[in-house]
PDB file of N, CA and C in Angstrom:
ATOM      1  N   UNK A   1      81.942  47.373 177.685  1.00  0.00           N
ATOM      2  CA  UNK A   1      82.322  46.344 176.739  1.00  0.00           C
ATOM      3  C   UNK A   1      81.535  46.563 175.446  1.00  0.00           C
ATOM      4  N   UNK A   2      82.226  46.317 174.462  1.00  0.00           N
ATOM      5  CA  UNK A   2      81.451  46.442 172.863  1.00  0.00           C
ATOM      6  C   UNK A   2      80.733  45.514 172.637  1.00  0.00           C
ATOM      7  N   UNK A   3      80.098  45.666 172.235  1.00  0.00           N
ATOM      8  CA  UNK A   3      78.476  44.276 172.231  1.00  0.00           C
ATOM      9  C   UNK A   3      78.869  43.675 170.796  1.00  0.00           C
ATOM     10  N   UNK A   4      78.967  42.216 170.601  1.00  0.00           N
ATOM     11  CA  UNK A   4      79.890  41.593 169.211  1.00  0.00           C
ATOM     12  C   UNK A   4      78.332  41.564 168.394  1.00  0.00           C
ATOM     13  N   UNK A   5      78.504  41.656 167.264  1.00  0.00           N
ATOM     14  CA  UNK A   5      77.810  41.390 166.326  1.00  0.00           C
ATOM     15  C   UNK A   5      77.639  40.441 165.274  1.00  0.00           C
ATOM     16  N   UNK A   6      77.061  39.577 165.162  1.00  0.00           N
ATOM     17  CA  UNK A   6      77.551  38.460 163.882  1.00  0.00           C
ATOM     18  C   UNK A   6      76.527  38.413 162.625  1.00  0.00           C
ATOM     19  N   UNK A   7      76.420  38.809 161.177  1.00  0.00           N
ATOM     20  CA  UNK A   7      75.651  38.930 160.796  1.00  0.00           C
ATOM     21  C   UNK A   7      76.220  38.053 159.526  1.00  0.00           C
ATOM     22  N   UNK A   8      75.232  36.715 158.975  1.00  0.00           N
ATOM     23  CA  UNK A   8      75.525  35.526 158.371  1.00  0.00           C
ATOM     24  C   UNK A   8      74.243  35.477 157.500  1.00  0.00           C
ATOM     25  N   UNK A   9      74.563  34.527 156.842  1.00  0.00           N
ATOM     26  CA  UNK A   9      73.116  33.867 155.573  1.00  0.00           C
ATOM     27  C   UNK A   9      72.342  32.907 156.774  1.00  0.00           C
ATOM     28  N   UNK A  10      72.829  32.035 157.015  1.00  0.00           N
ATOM     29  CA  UNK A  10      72.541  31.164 158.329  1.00  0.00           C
ATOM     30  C   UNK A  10      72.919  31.514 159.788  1.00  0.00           C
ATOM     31  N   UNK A  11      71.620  31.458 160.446  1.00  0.00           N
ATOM     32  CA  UNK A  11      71.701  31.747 162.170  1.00  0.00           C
ATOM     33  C   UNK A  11      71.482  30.134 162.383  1.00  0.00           C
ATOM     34  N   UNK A  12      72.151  29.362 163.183  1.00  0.00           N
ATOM     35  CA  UNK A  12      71.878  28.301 164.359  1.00  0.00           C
ATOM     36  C   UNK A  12      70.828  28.618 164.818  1.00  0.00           C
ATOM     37  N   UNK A  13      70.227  27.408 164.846  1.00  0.00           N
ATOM     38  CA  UNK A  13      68.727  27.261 165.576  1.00  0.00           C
ATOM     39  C   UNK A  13      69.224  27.403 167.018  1.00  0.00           C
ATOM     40  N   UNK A  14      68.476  28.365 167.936  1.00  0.00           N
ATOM     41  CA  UNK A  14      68.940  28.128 168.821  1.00  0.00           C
ATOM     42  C   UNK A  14      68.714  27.439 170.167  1.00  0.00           C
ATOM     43  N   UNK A  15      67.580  26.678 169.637  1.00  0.00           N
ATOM     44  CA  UNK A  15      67.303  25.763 170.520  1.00  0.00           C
ATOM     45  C   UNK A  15      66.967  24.214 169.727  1.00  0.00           C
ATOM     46  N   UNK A  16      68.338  24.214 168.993  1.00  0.00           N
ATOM     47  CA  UNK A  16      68.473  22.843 168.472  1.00  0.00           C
ATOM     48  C   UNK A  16      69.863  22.288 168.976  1.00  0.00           C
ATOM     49  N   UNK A  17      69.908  21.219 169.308  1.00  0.00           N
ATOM     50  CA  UNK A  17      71.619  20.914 169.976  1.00  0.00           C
ATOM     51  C   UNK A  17      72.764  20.676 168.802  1.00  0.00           C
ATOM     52  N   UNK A  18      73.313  21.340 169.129  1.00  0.00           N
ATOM     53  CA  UNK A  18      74.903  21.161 167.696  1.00  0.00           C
ATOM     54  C   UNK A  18      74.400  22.298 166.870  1.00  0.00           C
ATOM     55  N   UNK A  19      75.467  22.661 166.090  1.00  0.00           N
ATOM     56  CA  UNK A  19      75.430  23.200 165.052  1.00  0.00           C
ATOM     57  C   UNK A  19      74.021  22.961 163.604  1.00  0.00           C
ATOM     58  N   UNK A  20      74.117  24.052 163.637  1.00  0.00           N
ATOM     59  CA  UNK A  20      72.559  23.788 162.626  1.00  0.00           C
ATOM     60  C   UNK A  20      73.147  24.911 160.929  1.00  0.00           C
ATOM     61  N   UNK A  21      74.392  25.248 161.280  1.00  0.00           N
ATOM     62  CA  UNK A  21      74.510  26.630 160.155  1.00  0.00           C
ATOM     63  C   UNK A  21      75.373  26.244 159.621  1.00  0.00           C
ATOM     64  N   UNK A  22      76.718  24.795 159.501  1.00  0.00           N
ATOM     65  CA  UNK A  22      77.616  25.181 158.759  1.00  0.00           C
ATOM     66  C   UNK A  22      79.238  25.224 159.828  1.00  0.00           C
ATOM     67  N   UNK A  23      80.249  25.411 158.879  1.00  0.00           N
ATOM     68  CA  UNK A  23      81.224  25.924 159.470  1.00  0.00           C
ATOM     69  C   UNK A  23      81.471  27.096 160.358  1.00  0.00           C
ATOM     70  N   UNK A  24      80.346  28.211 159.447  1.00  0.00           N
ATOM     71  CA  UNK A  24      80.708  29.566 160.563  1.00  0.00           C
ATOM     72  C   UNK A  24      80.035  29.419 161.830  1.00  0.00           C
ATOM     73  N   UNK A  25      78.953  28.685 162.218  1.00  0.00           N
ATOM     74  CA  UNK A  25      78.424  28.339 162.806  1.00  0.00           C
ATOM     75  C   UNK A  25      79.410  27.793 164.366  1.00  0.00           C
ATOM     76  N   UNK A  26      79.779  26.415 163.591  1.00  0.00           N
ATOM     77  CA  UNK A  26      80.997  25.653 164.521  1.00  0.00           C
ATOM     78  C   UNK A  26      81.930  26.654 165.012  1.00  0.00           C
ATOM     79  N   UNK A  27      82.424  27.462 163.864  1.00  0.00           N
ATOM     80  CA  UNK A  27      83.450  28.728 164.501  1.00  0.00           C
ATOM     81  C   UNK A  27      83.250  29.624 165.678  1.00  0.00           C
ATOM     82  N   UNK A  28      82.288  29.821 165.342  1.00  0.00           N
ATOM     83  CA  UNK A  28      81.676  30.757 166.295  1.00  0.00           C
ATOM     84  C   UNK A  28      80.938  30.524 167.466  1.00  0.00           C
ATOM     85  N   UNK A  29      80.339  29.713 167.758  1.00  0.00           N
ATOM     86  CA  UNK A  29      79.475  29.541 168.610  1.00  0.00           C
ATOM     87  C   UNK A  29      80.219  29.267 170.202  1.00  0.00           C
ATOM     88  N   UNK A  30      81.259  28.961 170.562  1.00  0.00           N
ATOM     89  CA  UNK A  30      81.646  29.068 171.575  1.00  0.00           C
ATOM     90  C   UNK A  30      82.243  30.651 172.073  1.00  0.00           C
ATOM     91  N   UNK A  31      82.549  31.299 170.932  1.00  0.00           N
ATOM     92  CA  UNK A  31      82.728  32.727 171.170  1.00  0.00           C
ATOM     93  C   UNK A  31      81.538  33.491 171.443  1.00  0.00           C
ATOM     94  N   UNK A  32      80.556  33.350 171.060  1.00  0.00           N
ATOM     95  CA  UNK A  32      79.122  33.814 171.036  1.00  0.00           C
ATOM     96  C   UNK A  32      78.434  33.453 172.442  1.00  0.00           C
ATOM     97  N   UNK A  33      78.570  32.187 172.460  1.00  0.00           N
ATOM     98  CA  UNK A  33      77.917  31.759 174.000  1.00  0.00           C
ATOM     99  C   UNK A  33      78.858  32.200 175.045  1.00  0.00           C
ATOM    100  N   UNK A  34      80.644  32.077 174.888  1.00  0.00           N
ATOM    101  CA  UNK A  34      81.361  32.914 176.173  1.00  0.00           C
ATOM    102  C   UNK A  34      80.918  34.630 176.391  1.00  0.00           C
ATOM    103  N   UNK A  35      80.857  35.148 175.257  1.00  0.00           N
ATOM    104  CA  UNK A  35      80.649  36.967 174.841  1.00  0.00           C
ATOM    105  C   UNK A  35      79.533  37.177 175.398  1.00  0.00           C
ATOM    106  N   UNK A  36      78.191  36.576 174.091  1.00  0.00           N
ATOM    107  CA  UNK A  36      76.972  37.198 174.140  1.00  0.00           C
ATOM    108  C   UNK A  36      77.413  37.821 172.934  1.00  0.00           C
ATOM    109  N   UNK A  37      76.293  38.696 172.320  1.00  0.00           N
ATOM    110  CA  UNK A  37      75.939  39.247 170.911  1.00  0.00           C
ATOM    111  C   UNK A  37      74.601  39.592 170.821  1.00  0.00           C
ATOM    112  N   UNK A  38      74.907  39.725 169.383  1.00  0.00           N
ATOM    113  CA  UNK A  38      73.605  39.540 168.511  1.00  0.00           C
ATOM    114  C   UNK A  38      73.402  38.592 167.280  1.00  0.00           C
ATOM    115  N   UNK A  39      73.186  37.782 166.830  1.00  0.00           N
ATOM    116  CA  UNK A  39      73.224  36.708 165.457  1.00  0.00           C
ATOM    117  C   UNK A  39      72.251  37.031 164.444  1.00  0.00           C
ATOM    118  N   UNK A  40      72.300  37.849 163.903  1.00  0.00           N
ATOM    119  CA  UNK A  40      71.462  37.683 162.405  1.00  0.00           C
ATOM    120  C   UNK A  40      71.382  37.537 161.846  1.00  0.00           C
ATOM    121  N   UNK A  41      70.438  37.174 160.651  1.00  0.00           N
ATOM    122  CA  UNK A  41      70.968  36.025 159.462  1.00  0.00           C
ATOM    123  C   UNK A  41      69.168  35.459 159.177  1.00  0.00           C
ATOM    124  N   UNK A  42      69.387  34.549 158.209  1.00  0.00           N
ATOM    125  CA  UNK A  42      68.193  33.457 157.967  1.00  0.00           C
ATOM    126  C   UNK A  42      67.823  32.795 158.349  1.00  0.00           C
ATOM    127  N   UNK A  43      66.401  32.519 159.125  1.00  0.00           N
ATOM    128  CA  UNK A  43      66.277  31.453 159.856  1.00  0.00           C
ATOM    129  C   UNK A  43      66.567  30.010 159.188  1.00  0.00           C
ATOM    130  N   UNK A  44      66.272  29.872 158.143  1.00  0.00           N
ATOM    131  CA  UNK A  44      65.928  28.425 157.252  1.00  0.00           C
ATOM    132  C   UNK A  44      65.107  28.653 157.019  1.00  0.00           C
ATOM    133  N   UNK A  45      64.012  29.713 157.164  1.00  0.00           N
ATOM    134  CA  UNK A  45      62.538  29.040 156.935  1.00  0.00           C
ATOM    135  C   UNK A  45      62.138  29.924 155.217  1.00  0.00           C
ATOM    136  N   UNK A  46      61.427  29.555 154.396  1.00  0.00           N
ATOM    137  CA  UNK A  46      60.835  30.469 153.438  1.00  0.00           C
ATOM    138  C   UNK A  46      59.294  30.646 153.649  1.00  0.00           C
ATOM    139  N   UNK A  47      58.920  31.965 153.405  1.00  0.00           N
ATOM    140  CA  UNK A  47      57.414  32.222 153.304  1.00  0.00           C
ATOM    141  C   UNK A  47      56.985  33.432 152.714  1.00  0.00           C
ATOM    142  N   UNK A  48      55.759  32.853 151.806  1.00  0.00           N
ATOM    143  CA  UNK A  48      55.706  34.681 150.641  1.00  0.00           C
ATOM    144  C   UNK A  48      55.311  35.354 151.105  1.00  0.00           C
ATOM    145  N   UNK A  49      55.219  35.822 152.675  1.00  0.00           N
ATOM    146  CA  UNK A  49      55.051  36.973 153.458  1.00  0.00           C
ATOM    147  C   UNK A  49      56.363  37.496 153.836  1.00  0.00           C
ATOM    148  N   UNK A  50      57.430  36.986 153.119  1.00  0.00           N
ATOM    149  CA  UNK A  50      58.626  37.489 154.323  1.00  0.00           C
ATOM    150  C   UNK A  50      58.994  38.805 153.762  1.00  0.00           C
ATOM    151  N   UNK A  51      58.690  38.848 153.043  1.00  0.00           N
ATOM    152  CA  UNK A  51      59.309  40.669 152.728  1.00  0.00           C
ATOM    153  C   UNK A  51      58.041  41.511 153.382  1.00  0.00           C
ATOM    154  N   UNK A  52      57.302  40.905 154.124  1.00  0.00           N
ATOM    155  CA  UNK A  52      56.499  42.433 154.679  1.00  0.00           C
ATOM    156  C   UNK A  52      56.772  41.767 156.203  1.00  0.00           C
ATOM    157  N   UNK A  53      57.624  40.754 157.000  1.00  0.00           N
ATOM    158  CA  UNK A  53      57.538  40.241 158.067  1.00  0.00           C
ATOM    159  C   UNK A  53      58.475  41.074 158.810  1.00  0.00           C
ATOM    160  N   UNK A  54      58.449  41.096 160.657  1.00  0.00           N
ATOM    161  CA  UNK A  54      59.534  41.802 161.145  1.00  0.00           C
ATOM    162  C   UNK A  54      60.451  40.478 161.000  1.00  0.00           C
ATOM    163  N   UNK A  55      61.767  40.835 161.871  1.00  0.00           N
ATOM    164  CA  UNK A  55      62.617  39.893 162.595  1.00  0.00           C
ATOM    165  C   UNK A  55      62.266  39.170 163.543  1.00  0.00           C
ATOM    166  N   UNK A  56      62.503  37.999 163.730  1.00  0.00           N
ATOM    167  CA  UNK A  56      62.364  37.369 165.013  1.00  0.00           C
ATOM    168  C   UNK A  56      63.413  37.205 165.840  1.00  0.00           C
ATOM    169  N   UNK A  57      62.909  37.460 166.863  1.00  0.00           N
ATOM    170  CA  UNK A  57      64.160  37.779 167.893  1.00  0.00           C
ATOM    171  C   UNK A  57      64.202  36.482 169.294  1.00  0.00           C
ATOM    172  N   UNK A  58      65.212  35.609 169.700  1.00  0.00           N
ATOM    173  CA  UNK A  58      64.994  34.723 170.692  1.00  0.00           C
ATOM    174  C   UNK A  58      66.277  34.541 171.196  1.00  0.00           C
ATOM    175  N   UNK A  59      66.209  34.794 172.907  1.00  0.00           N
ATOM    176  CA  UNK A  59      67.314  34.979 173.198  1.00  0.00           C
ATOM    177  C   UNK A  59      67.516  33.755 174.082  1.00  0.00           C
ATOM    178  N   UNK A  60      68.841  33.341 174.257  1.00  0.00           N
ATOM    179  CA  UNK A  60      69.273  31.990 174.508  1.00  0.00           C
ATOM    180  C   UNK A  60      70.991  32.523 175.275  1.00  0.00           C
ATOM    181  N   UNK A  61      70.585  32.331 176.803  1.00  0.00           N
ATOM    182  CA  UNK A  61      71.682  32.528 177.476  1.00  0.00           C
ATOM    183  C   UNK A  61      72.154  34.290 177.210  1.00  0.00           C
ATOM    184  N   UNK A  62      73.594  34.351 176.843  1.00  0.00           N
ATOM    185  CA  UNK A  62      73.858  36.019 176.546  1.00  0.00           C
ATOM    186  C   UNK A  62      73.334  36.210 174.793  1.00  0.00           C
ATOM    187  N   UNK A  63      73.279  35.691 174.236  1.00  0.00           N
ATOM    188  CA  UNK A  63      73.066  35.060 172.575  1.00  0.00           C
ATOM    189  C   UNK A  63      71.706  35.367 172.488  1.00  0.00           C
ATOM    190  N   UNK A  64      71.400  36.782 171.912  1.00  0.00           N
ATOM    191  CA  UNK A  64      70.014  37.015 170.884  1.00  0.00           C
ATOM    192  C   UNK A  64      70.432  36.923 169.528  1.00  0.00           C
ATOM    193  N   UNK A  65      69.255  36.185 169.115  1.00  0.00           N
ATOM    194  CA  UNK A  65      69.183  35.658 167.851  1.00  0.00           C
ATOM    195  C   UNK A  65      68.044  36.169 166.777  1.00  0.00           C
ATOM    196  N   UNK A  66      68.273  36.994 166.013  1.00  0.00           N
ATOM    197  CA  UNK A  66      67.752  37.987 165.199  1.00  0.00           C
ATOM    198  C   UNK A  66      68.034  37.191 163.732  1.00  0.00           C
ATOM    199  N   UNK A  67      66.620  36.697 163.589  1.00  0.00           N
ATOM    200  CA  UNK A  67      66.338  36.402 162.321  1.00  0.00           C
ATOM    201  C   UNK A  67      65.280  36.572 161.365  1.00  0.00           C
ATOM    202  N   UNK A  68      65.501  36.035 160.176  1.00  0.00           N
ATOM    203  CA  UNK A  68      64.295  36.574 158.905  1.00  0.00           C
ATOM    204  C   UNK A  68      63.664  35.750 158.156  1.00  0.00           C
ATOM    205  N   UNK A  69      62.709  35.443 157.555  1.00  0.00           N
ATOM    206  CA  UNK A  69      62.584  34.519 156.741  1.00  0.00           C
ATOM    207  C   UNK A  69      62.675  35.118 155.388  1.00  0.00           C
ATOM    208  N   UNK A  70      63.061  34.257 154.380  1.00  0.00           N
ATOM    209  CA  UNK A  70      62.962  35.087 152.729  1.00  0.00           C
ATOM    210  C   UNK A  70      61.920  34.500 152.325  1.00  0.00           C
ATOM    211  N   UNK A  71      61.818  35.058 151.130  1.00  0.00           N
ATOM    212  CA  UNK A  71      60.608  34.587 150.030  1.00  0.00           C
ATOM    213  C   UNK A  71      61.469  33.288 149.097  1.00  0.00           C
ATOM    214  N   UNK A  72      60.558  32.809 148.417  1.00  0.00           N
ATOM    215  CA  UNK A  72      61.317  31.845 147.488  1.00  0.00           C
ATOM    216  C   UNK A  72      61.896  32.085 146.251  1.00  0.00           C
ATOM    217  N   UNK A  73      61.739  33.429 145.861  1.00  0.00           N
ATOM    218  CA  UNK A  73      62.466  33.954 145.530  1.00  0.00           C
ATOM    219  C   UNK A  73      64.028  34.478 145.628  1.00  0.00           C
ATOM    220  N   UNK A  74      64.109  35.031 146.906  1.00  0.00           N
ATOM    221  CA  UNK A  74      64.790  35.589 147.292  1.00  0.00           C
ATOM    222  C   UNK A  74      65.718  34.287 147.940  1.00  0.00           C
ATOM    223  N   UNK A  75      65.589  33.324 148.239  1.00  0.00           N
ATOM    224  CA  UNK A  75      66.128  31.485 148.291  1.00  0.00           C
ATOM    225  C   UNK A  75      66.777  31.478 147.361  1.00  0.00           C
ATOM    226  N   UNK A  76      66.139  31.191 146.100  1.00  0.00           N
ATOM    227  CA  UNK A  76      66.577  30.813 144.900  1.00  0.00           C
ATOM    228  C   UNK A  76      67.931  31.492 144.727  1.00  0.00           C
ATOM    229  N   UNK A  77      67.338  33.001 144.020  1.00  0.00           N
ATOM    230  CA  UNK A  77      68.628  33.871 143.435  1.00  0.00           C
ATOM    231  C   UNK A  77      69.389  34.616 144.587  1.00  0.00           C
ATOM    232  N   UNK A  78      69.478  34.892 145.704  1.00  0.00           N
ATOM    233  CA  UNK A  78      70.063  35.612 146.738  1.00  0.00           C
ATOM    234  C   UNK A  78      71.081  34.225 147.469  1.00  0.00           C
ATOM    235  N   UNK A  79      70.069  33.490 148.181  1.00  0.00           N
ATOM    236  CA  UNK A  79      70.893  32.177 148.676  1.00  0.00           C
ATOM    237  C   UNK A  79      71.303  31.049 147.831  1.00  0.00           C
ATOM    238  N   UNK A  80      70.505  30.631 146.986  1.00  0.00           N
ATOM    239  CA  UNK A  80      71.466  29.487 146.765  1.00  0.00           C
ATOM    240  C   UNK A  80      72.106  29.885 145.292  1.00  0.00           C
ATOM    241  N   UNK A  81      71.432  30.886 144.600  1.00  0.00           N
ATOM    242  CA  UNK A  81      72.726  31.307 143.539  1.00  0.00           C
ATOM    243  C   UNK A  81      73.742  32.269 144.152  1.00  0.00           C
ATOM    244  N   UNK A  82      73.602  33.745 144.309  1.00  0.00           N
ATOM    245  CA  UNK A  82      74.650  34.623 144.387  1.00  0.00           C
ATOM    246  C   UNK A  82      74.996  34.115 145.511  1.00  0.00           C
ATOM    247  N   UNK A  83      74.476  34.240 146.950  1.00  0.00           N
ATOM    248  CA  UNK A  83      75.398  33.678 148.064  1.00  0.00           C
ATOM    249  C   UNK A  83      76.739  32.207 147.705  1.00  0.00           C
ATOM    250  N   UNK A  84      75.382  30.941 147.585  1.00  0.00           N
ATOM    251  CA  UNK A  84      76.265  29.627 147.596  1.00  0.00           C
ATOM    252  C   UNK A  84      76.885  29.287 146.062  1.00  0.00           C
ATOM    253  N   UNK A  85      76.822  29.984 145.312  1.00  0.00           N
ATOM    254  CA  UNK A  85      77.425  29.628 143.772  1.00  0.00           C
ATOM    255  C   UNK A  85      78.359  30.439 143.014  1.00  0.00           C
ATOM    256  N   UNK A  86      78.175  32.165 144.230  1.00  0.00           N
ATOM    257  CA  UNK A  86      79.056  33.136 143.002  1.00  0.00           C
ATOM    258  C   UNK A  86      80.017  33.676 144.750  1.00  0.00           C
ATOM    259  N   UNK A  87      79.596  34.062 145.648  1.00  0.00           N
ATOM    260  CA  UNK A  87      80.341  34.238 147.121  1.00  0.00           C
ATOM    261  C   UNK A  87      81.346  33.563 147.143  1.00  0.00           C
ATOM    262  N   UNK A  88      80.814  32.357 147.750  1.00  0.00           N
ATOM    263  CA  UNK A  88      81.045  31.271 148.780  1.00  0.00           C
ATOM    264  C   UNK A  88      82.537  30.441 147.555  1.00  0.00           C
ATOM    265  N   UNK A  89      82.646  30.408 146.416  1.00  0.00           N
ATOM    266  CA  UNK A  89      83.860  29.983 145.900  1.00  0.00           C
ATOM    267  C   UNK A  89      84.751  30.796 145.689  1.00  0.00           C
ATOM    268  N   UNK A  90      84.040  32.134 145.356  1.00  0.00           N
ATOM    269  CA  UNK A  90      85.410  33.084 145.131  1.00  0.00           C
ATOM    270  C   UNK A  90      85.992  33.474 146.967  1.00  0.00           C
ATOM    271  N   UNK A  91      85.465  33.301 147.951  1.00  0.00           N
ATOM    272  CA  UNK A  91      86.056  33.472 149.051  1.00  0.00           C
ATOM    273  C   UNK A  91      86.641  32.527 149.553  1.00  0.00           C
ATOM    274  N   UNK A  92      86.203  31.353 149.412  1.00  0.00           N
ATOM    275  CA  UNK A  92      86.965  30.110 149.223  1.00  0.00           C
ATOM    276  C   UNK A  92      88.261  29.445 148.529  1.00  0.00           C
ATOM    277  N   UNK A  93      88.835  30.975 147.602  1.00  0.00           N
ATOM    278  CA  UNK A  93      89.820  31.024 146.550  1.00  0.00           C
ATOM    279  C   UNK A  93      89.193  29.106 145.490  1.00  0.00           C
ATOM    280  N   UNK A  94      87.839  29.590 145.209  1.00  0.00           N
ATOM    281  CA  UNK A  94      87.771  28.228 144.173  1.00  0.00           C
ATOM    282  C   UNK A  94      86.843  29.141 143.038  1.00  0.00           C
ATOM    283  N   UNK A  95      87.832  30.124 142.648  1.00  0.00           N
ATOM    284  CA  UNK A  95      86.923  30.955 141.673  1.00  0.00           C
ATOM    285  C   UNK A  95      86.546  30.029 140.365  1.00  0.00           C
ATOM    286  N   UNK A  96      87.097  28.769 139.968  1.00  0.00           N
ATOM    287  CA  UNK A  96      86.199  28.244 138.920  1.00  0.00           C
ATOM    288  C   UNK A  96      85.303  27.527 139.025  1.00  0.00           C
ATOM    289  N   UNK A  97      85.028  27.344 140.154  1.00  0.00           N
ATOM    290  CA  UNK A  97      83.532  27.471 140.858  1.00  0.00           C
ATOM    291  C   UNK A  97      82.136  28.013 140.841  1.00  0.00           C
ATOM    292  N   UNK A  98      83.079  29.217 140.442  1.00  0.00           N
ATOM    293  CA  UNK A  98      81.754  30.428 140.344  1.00  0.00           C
ATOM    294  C   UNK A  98      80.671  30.418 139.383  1.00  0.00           C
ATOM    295  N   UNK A  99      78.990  30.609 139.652  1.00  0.00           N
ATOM    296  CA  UNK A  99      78.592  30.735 138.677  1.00  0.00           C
ATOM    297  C   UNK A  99      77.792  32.162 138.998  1.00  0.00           C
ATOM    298  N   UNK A 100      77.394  33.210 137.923  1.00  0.00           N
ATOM    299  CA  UNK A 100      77.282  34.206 137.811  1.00  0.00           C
ATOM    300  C   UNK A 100      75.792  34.711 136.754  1.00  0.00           C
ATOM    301  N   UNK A 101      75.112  35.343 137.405  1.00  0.00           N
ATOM    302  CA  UNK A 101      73.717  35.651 136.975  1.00  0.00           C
ATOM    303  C   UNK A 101      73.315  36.976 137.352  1.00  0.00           C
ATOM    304  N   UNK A 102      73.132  37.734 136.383  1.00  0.00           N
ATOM    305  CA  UNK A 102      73.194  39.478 136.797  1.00  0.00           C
ATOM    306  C   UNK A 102      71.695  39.359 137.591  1.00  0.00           C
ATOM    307  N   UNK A 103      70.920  38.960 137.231  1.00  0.00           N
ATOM    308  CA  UNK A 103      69.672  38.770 137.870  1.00  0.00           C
ATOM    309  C   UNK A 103      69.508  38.448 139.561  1.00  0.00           C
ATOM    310  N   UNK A 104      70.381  37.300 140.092  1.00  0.00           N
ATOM    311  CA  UNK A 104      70.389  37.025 141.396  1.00  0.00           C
ATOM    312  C   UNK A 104      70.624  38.566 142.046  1.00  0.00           C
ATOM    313  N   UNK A 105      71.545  39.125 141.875  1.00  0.00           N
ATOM    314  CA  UNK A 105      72.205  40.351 142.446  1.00  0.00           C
ATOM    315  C   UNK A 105      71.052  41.317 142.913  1.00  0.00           C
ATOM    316  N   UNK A 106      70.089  41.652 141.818  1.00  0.00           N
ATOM    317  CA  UNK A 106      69.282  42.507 142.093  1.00  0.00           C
ATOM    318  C   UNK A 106      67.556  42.115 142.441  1.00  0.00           C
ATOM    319  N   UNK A 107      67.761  41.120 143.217  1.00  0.00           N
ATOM    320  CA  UNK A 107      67.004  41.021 144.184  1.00  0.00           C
ATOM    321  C   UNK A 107      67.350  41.058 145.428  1.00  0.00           C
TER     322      UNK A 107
END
């Protein structure tokens, strides 16, 4: 069997009850817990060590959960500009939505 992979901005806590990530979250998570995988993504957490940190890895039923923390930097212009302000509307078909900063990109 092919081992599924899910790789997101947000991982579900996985030892919090309900959804903790969002829609893709809700989508997925009964496919994930029937399958098994791997989930990687952001924990939620920020800390100015995270660019020299490994992954954290915690496995829950067939469901390992492979996550990272960012810097606050990397929050700012990665997640909540380019991900949630310039992504997340144009995939949403709400491109006048979008806001756009050459700077987020290249971090």
């Amino acid at each position: 069997m092919n081992r599924l992979v899910v790789v997101s901005n947000r991982v579900p806590a996985p030892n919090a009850a309900g959804s903790q990530a969002g829609g893709l979250a809700v989508a997925l998570e009964g496919l994930m817990a029937k399958r098994g995988g791997v989930w990687f993504g952001w924990s939620g957490r920020i800390s100015p060590h995270a660019a020299h940190a490994p992954a954290t890895i915690m496995q829950m039923d067939k469901v390992s959960f492979a996550t990272i923390d960012l810097t606050s930097e990397e929050h700012e212009r990665y997640y909540s500009n380019f991900s949630n302000a310039l992504l997340w509307p144009l995939l949403h078909t709400m491109p006048e939505l979008m806001a756009y900063d050459r700077r987020d990109a290249q971090t």
